[in-house]
N, C-alpha and C. Protein backbone atom coordinates (compact mmCIF):
# COMPACT_ATOMS: atom_id res chain seq x y z
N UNK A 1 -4.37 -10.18 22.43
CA UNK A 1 -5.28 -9.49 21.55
C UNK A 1 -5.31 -10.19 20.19
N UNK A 2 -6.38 -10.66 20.31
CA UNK A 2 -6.41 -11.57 18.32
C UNK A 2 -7.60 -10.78 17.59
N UNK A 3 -8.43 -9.82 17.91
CA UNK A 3 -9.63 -8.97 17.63
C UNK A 3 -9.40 -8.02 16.56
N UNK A 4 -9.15 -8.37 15.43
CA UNK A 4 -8.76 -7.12 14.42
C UNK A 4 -8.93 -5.96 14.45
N UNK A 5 -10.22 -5.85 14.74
CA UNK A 5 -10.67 -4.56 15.30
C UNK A 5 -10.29 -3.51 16.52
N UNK A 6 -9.69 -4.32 17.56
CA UNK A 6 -8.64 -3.87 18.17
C UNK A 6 -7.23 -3.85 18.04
N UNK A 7 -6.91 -4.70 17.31
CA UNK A 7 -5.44 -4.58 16.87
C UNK A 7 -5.57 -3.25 15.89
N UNK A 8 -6.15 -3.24 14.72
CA UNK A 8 -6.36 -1.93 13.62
C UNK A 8 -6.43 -0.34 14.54
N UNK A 9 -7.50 -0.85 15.73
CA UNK A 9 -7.84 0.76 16.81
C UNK A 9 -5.85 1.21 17.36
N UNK A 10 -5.24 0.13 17.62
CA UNK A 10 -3.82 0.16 18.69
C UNK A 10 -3.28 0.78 17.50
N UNK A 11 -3.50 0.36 16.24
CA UNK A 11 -2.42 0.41 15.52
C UNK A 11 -1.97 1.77 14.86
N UNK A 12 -3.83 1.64 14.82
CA UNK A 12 -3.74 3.35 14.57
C UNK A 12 -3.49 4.40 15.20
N UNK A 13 -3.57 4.48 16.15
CA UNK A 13 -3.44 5.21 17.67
C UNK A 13 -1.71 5.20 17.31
N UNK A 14 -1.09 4.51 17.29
CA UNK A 14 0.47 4.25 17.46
C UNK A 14 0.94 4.92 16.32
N UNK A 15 0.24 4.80 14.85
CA UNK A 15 0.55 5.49 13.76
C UNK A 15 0.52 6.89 13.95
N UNK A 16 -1.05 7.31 14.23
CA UNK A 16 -0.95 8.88 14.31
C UNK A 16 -0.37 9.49 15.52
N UNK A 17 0.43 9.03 16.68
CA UNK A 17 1.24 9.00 17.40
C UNK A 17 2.42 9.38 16.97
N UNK A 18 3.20 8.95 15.86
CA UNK A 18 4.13 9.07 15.18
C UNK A 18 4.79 9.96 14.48
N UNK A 19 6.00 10.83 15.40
CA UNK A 19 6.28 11.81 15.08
C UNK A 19 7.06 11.86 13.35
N UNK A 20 6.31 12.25 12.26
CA UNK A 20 7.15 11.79 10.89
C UNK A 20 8.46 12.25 10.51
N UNK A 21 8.30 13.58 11.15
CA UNK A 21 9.18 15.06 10.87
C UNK A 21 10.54 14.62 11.30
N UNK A 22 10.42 13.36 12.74
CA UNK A 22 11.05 13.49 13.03
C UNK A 22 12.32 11.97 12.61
N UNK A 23 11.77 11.32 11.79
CA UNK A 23 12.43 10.46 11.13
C UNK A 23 12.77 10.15 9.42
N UNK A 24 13.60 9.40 8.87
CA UNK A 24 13.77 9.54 7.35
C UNK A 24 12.68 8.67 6.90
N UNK A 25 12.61 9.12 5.37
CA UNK A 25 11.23 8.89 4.92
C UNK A 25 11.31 7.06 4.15
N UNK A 26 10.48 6.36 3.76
CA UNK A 26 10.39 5.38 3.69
C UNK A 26 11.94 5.52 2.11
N UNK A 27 12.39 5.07 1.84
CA UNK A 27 12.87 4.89 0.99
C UNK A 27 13.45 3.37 -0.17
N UNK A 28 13.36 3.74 -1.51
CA UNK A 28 13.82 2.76 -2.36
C UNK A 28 14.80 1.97 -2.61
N UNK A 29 15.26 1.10 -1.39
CA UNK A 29 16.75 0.57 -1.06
C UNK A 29 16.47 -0.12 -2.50
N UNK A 30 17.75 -1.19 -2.59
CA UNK A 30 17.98 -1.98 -3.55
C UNK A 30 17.16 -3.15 -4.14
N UNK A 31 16.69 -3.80 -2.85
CA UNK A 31 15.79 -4.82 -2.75
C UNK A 31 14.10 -4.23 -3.69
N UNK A 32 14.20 -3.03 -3.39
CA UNK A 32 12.80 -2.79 -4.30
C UNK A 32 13.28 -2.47 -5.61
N UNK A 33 14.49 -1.64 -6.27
CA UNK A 33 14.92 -1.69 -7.00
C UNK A 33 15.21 -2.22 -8.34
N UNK A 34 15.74 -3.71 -7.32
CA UNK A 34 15.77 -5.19 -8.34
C UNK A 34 14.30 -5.68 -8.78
N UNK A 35 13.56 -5.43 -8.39
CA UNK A 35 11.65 -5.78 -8.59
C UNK A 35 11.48 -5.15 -10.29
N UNK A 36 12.26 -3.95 -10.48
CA UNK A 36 11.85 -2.94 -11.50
C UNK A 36 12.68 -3.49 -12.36
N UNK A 37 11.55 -3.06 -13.64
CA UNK A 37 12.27 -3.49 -15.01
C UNK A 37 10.91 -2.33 -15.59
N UNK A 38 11.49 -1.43 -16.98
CA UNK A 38 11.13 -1.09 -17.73
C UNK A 38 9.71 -1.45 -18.65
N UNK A 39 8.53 -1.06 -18.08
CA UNK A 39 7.11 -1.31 -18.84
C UNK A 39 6.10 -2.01 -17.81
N UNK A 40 6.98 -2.51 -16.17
CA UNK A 40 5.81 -2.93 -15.75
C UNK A 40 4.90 -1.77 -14.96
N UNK A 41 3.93 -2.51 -14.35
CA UNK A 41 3.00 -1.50 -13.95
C UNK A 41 3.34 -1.41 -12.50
N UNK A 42 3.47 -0.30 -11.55
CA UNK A 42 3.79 -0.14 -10.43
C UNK A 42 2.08 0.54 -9.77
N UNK A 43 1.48 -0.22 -9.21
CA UNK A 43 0.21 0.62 -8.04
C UNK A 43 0.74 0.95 -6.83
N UNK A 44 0.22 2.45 -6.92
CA UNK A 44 1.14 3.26 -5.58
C UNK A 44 -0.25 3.74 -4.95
N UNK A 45 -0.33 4.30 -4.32
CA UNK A 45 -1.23 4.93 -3.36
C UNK A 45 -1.07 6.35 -2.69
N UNK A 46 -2.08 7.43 -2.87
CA UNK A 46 -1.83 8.69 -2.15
C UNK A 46 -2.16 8.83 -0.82
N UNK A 47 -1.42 8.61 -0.46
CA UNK A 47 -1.48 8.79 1.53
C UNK A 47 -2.74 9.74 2.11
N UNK A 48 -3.44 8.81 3.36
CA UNK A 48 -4.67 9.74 4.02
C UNK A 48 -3.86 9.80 5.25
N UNK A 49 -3.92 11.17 5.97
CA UNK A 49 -3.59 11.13 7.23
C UNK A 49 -2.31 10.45 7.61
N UNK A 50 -2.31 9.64 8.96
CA UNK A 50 -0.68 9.96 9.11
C UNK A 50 -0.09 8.26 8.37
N UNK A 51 -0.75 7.67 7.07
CA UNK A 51 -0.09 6.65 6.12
C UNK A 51 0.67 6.96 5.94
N UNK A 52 2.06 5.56 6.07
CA UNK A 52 2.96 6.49 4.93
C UNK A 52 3.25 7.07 3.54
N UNK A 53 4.28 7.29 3.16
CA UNK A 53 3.98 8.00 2.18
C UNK A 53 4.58 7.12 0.98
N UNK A 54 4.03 6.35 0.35
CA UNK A 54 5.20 5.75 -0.51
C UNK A 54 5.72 6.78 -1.77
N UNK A 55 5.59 7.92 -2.37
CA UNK A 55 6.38 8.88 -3.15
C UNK A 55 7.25 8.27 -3.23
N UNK A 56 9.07 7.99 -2.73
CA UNK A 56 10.14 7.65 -3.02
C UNK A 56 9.77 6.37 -3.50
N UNK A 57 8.95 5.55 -3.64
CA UNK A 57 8.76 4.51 -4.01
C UNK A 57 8.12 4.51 -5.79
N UNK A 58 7.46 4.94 -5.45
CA UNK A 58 6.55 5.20 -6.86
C UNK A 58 7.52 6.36 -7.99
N UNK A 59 8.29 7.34 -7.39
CA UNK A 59 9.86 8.03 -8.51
C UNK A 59 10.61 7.10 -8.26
N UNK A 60 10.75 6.19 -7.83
CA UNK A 60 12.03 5.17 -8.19
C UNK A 60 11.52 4.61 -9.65
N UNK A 61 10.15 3.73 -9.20
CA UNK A 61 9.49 3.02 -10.03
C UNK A 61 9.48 3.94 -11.71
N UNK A 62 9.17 5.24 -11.45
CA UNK A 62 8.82 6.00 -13.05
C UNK A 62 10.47 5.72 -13.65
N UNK A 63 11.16 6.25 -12.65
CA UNK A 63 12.17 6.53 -13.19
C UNK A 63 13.37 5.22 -13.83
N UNK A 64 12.72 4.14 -13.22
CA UNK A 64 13.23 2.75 -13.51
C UNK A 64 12.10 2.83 -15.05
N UNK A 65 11.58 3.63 -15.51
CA UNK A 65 10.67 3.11 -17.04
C UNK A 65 9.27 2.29 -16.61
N UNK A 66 9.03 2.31 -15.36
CA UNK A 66 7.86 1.44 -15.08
C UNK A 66 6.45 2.53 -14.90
N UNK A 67 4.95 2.02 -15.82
CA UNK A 67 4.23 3.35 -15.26
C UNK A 67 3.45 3.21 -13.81
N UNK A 68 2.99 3.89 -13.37
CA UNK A 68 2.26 4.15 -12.80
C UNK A 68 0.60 3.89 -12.57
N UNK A 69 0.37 3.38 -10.80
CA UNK A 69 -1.70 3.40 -11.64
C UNK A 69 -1.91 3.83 -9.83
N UNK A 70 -3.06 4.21 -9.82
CA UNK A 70 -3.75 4.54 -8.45
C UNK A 70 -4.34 3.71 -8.18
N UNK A 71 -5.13 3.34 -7.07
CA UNK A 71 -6.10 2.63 -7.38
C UNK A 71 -7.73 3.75 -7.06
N UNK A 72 -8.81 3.13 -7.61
CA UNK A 72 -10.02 4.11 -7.99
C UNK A 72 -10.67 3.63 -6.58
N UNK A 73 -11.38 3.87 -6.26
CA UNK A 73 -12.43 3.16 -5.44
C UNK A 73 -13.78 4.17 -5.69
N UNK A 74 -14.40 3.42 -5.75
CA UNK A 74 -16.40 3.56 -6.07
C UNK A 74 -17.28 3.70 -4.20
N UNK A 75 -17.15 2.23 -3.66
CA UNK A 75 -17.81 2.46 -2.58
C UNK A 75 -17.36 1.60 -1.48
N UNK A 76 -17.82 1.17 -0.34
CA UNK A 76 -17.12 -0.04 -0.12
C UNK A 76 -17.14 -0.97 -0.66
N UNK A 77 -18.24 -1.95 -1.39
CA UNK A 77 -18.52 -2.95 -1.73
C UNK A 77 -18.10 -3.21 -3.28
N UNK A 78 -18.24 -1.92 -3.47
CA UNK A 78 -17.16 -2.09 -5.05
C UNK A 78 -15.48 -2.75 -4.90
N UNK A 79 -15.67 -3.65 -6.07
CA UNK A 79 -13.88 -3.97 -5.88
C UNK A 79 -12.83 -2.56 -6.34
N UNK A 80 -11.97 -2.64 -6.32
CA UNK A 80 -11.18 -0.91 -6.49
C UNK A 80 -10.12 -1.56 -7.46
N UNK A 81 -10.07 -0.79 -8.65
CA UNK A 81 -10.10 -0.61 -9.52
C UNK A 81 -8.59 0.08 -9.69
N UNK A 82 -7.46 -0.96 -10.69
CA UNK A 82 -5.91 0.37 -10.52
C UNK A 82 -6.38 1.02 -11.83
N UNK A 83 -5.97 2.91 -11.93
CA UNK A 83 -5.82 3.23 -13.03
C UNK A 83 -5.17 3.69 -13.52
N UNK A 84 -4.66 3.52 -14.81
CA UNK A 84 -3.20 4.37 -15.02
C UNK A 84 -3.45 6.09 -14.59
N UNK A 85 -1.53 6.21 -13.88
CA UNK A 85 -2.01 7.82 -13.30
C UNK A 85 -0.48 8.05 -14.05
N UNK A 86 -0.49 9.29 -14.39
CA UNK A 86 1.08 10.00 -13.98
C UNK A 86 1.03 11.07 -13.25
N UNK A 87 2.18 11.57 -12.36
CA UNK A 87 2.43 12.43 -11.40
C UNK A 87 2.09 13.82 -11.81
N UNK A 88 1.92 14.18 -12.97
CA UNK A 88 1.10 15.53 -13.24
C UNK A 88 -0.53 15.40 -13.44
N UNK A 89 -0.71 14.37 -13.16
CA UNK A 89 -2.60 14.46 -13.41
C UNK A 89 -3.40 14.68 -12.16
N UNK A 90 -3.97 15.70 -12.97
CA UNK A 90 -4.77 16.00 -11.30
C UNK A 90 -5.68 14.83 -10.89
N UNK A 91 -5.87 14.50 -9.40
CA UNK A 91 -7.01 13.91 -8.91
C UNK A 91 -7.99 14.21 -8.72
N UNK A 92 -8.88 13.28 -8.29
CA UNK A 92 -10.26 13.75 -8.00
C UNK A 92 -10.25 13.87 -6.53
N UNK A 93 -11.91 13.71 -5.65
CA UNK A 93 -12.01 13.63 -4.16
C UNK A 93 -12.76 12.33 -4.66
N UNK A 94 -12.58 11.13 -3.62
CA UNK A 94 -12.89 10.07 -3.67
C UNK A 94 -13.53 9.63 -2.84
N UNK A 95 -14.55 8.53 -2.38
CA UNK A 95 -14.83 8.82 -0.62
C UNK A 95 -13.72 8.00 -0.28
N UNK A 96 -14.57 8.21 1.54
CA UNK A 96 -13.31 7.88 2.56
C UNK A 96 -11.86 8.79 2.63
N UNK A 97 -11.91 9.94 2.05
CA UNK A 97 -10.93 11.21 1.79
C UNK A 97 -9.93 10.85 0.88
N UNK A 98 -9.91 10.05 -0.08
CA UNK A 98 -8.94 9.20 -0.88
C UNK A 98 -8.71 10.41 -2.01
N UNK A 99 -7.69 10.54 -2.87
CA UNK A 99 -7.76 11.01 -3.61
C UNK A 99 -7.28 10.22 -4.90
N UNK A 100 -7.94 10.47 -6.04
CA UNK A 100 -7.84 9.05 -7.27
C UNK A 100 -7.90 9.78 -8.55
N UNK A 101 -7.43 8.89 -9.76
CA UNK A 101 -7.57 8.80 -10.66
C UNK A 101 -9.34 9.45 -11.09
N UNK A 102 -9.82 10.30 -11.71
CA UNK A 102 -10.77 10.24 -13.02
C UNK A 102 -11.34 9.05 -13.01
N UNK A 103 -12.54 8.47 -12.85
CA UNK A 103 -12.78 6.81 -13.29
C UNK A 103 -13.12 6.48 -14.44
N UNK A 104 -13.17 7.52 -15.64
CA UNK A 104 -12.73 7.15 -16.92
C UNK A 104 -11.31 6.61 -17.25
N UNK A 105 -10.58 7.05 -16.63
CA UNK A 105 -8.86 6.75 -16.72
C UNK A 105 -9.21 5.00 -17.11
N UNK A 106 -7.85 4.59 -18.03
CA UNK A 106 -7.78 3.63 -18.30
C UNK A 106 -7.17 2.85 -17.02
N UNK A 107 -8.18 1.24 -16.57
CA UNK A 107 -7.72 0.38 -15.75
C UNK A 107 -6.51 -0.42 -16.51
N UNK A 108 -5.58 -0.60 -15.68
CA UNK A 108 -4.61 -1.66 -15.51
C UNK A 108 -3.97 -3.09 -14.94
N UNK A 109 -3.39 -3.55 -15.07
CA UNK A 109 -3.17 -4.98 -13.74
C UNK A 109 -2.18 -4.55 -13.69
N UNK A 110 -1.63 -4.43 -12.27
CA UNK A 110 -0.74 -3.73 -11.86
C UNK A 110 0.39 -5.21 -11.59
N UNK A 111 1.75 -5.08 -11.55
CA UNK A 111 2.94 -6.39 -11.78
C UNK A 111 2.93 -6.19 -10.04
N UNK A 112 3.13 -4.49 -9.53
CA UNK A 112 3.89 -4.64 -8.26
C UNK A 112 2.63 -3.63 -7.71
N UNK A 113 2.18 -4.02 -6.19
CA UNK A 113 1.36 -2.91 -5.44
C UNK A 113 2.02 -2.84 -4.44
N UNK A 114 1.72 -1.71 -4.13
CA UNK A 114 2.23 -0.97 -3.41
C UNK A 114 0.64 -0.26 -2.28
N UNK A 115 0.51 -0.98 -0.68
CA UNK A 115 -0.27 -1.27 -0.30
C UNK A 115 -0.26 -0.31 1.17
N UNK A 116 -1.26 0.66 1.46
CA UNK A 116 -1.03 1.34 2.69
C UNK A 116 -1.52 0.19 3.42
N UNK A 117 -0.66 0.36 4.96
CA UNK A 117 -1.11 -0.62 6.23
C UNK A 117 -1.31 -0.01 7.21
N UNK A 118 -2.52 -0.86 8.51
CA UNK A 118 -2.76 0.08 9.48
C UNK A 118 -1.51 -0.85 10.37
N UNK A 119 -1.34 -2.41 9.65
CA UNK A 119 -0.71 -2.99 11.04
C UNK A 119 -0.12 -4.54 9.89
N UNK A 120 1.21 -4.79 10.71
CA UNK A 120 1.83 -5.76 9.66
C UNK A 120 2.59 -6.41 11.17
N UNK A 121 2.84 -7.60 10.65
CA UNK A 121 3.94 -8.85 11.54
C UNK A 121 5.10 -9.22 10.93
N UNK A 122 5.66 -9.81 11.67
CA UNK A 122 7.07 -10.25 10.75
C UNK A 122 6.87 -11.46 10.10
N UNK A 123 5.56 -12.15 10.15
CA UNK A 123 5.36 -13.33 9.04
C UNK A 123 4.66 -12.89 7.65
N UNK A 124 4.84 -10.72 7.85
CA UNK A 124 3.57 -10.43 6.77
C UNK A 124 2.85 -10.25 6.17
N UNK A 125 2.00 -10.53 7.67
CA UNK A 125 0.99 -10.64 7.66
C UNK A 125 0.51 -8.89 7.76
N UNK A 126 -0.82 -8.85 7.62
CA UNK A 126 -1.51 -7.27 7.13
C UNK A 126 -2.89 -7.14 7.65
N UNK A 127 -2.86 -5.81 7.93
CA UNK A 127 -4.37 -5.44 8.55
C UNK A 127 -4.51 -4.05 7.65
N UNK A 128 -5.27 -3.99 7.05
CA UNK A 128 -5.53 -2.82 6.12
C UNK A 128 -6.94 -2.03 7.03
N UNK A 129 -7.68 -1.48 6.43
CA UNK A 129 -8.71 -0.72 6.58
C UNK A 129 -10.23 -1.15 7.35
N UNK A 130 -10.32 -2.24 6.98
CA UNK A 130 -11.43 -3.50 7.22
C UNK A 130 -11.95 -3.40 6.07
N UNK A 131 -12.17 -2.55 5.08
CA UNK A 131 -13.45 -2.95 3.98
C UNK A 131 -12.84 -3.90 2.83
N UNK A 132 -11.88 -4.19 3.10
CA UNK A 132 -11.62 -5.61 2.13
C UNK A 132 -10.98 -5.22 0.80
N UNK A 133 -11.07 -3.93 0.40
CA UNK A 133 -10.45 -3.97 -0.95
C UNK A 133 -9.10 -3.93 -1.52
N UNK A 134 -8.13 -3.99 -0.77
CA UNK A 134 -6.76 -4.81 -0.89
C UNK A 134 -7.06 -6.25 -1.31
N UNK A 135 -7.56 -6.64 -0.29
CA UNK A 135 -7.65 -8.01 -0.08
C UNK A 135 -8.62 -8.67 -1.47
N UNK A 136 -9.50 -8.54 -1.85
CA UNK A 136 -10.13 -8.43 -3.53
C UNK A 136 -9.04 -8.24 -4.50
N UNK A 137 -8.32 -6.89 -4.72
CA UNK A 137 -7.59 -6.82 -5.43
C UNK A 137 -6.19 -7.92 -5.22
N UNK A 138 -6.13 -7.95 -4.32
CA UNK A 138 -5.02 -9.32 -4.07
C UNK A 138 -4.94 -10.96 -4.82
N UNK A 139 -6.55 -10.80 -4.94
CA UNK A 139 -6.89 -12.17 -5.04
C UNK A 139 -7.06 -11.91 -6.77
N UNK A 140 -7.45 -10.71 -7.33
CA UNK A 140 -7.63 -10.49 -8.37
C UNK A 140 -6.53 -10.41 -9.14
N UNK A 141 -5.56 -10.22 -8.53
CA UNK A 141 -3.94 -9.93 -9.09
C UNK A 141 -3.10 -11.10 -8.81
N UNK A 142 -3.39 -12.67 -8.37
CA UNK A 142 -2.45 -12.69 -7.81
C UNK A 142 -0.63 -13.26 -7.47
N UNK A 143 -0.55 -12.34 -9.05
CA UNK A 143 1.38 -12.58 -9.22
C UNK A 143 1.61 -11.40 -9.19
N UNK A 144 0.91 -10.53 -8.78
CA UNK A 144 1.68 -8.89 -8.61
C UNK A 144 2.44 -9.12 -7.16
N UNK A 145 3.32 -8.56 -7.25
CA UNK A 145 4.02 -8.29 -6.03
C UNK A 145 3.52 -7.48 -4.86
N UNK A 146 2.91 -8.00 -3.45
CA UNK A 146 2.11 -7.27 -2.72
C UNK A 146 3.47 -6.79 -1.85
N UNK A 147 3.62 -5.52 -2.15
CA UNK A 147 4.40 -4.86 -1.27
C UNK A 147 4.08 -4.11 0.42
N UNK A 148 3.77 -3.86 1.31
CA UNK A 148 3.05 -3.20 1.86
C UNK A 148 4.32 -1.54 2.54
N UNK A 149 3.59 -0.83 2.83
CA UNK A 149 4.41 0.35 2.96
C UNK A 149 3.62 0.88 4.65
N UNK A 150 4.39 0.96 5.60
CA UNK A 150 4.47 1.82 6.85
C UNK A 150 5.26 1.96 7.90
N UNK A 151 5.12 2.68 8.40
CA UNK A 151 5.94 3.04 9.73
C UNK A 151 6.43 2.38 10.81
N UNK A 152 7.54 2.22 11.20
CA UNK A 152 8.30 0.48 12.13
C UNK A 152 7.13 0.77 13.31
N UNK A 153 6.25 2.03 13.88
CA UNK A 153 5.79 1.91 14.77
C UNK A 153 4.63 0.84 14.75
N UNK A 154 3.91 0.67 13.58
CA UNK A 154 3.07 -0.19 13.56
C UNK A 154 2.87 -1.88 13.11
N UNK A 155 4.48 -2.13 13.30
CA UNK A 155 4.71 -3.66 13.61
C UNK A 155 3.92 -4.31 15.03
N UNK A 156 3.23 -5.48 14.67
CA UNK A 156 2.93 -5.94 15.84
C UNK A 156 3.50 -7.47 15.78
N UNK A 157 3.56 -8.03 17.25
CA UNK A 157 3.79 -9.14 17.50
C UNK A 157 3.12 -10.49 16.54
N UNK A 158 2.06 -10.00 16.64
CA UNK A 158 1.52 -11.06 15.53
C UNK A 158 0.02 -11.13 15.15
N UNK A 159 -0.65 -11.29 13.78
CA UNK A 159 -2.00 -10.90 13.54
C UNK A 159 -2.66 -12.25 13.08
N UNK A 160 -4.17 -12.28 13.67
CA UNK A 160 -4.10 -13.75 13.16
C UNK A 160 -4.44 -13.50 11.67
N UNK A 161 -4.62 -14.68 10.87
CA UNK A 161 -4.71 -14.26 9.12
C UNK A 161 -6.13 -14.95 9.13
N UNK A 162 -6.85 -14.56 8.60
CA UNK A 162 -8.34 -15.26 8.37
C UNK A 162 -7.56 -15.97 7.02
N UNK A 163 -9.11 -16.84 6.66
CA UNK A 163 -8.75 -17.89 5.05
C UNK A 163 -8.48 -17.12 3.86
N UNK A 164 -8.92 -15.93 3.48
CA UNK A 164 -9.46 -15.00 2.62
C UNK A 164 -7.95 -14.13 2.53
N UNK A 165 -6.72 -13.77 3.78
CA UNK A 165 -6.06 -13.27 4.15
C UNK A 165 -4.78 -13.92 3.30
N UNK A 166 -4.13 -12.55 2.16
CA UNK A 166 -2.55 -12.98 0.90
C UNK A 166 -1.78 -12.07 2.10
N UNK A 167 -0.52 -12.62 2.65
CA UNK A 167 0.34 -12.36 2.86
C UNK A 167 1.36 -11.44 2.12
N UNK A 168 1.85 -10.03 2.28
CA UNK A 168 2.44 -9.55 1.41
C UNK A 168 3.92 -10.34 1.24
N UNK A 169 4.73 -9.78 0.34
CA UNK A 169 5.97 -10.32 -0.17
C UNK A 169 7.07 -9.01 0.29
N UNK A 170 6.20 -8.13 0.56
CA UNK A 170 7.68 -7.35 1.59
C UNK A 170 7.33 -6.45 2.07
N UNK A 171 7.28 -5.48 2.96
CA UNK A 171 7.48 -4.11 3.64
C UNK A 171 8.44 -3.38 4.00
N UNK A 172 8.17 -2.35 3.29
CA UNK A 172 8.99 -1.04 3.44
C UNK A 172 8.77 -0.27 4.46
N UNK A 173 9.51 -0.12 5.40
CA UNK A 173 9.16 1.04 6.05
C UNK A 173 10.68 1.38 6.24
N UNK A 174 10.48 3.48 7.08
CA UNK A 174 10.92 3.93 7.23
C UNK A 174 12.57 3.61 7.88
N UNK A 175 12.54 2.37 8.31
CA UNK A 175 13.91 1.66 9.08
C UNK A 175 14.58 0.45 8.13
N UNK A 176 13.53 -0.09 7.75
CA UNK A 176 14.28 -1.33 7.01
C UNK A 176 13.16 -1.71 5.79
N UNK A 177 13.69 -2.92 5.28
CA UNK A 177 13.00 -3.54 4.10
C UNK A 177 12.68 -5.30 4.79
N UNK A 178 11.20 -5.16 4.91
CA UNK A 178 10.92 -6.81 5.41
C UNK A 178 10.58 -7.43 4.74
N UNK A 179 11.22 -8.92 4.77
CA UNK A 179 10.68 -10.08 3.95
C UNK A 179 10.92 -11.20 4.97
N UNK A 180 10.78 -12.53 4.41
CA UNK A 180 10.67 -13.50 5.20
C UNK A 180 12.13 -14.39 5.46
């Protein structure tokens, strides 16, 4: 299978498959830890459906002195936008069921993102959503730390990378911490 579009359909299927309740939640080992320093910007993401959840990721980050940003999104074709958030501000409804920042909120460049996945490899490699806006913001950022965050169920053997395709620099999920 090299068809993104079928790898993303398996992957998802295998995600919302995934009993959550019944395992520990992604957490902030050491390795993400050492990333944090006091004033940078951490982009986290509010989970749709059965994503994981990065929360323990994003209170490590506040609590290491680093702020916070969401990212906004407009439409598909819009690039998406981080904005500063803190954990008491309400969101809006966003499309695609997202929930975001106000799009007055002040934009940021985020140091470290923090990236939902439908499907990741052990070289890294990433399959997001299809509409590309990771992958924009990747290219728009690109010395932030692309973290990606999900569930060991949706490791696959291997994805091909188109030209356009940044490799993240680590994944968190619920079992371990991947890098290369």
């Amino acid at each position: 299978m090299t068809d993104k579009r079928v790898l993303r359909a398996a992957a998802r299927a295998a995600r919302d498959a995934f009993v959550v309740s019944a395992h520990a939640p992604i957490r902030a080992d050491r390795r993400f830890m050492a990333l944090l320093s006091p004033g940078l910007v951490v982009a986290s993401y509010v989970p749709i459906g059965s994503e994981a959840d990065p929360a323990p990721l994003a209170q490590a980050a506040a609590a290491a002195g680093c702020s916070l940003a969401l990212p906004h999104v407009v439409d598909r074709a819009t690039p998406l936008r981080f904005l500063r958030w803190a954990p008491d501000t309400a969101l809006t409804a966003g499309p695609f069921g997202l929930r975001q920042p106000a799009g007055e909120d002040v934009a940021v460049a985020p140091d470290i993102v923090l990236t939902p996945l439908v499907a990741f490899d052990r070289h890294l490699n990433r399959i997001g959503q299809g509409a590309g806006h990771y992958d924009r913001a990747f290219e728009a950022f690109p010395h932030a730390k692309r973290i990606g965050v999900a569930w060991s169920v949706q490791r696959l053997e291997a994805i091909p990378a188109d030209p356009w395709d940044m490799p993240l620099h680590a994944i968190a999920t619920e079992q371990d911490w991947i890098t290369e």
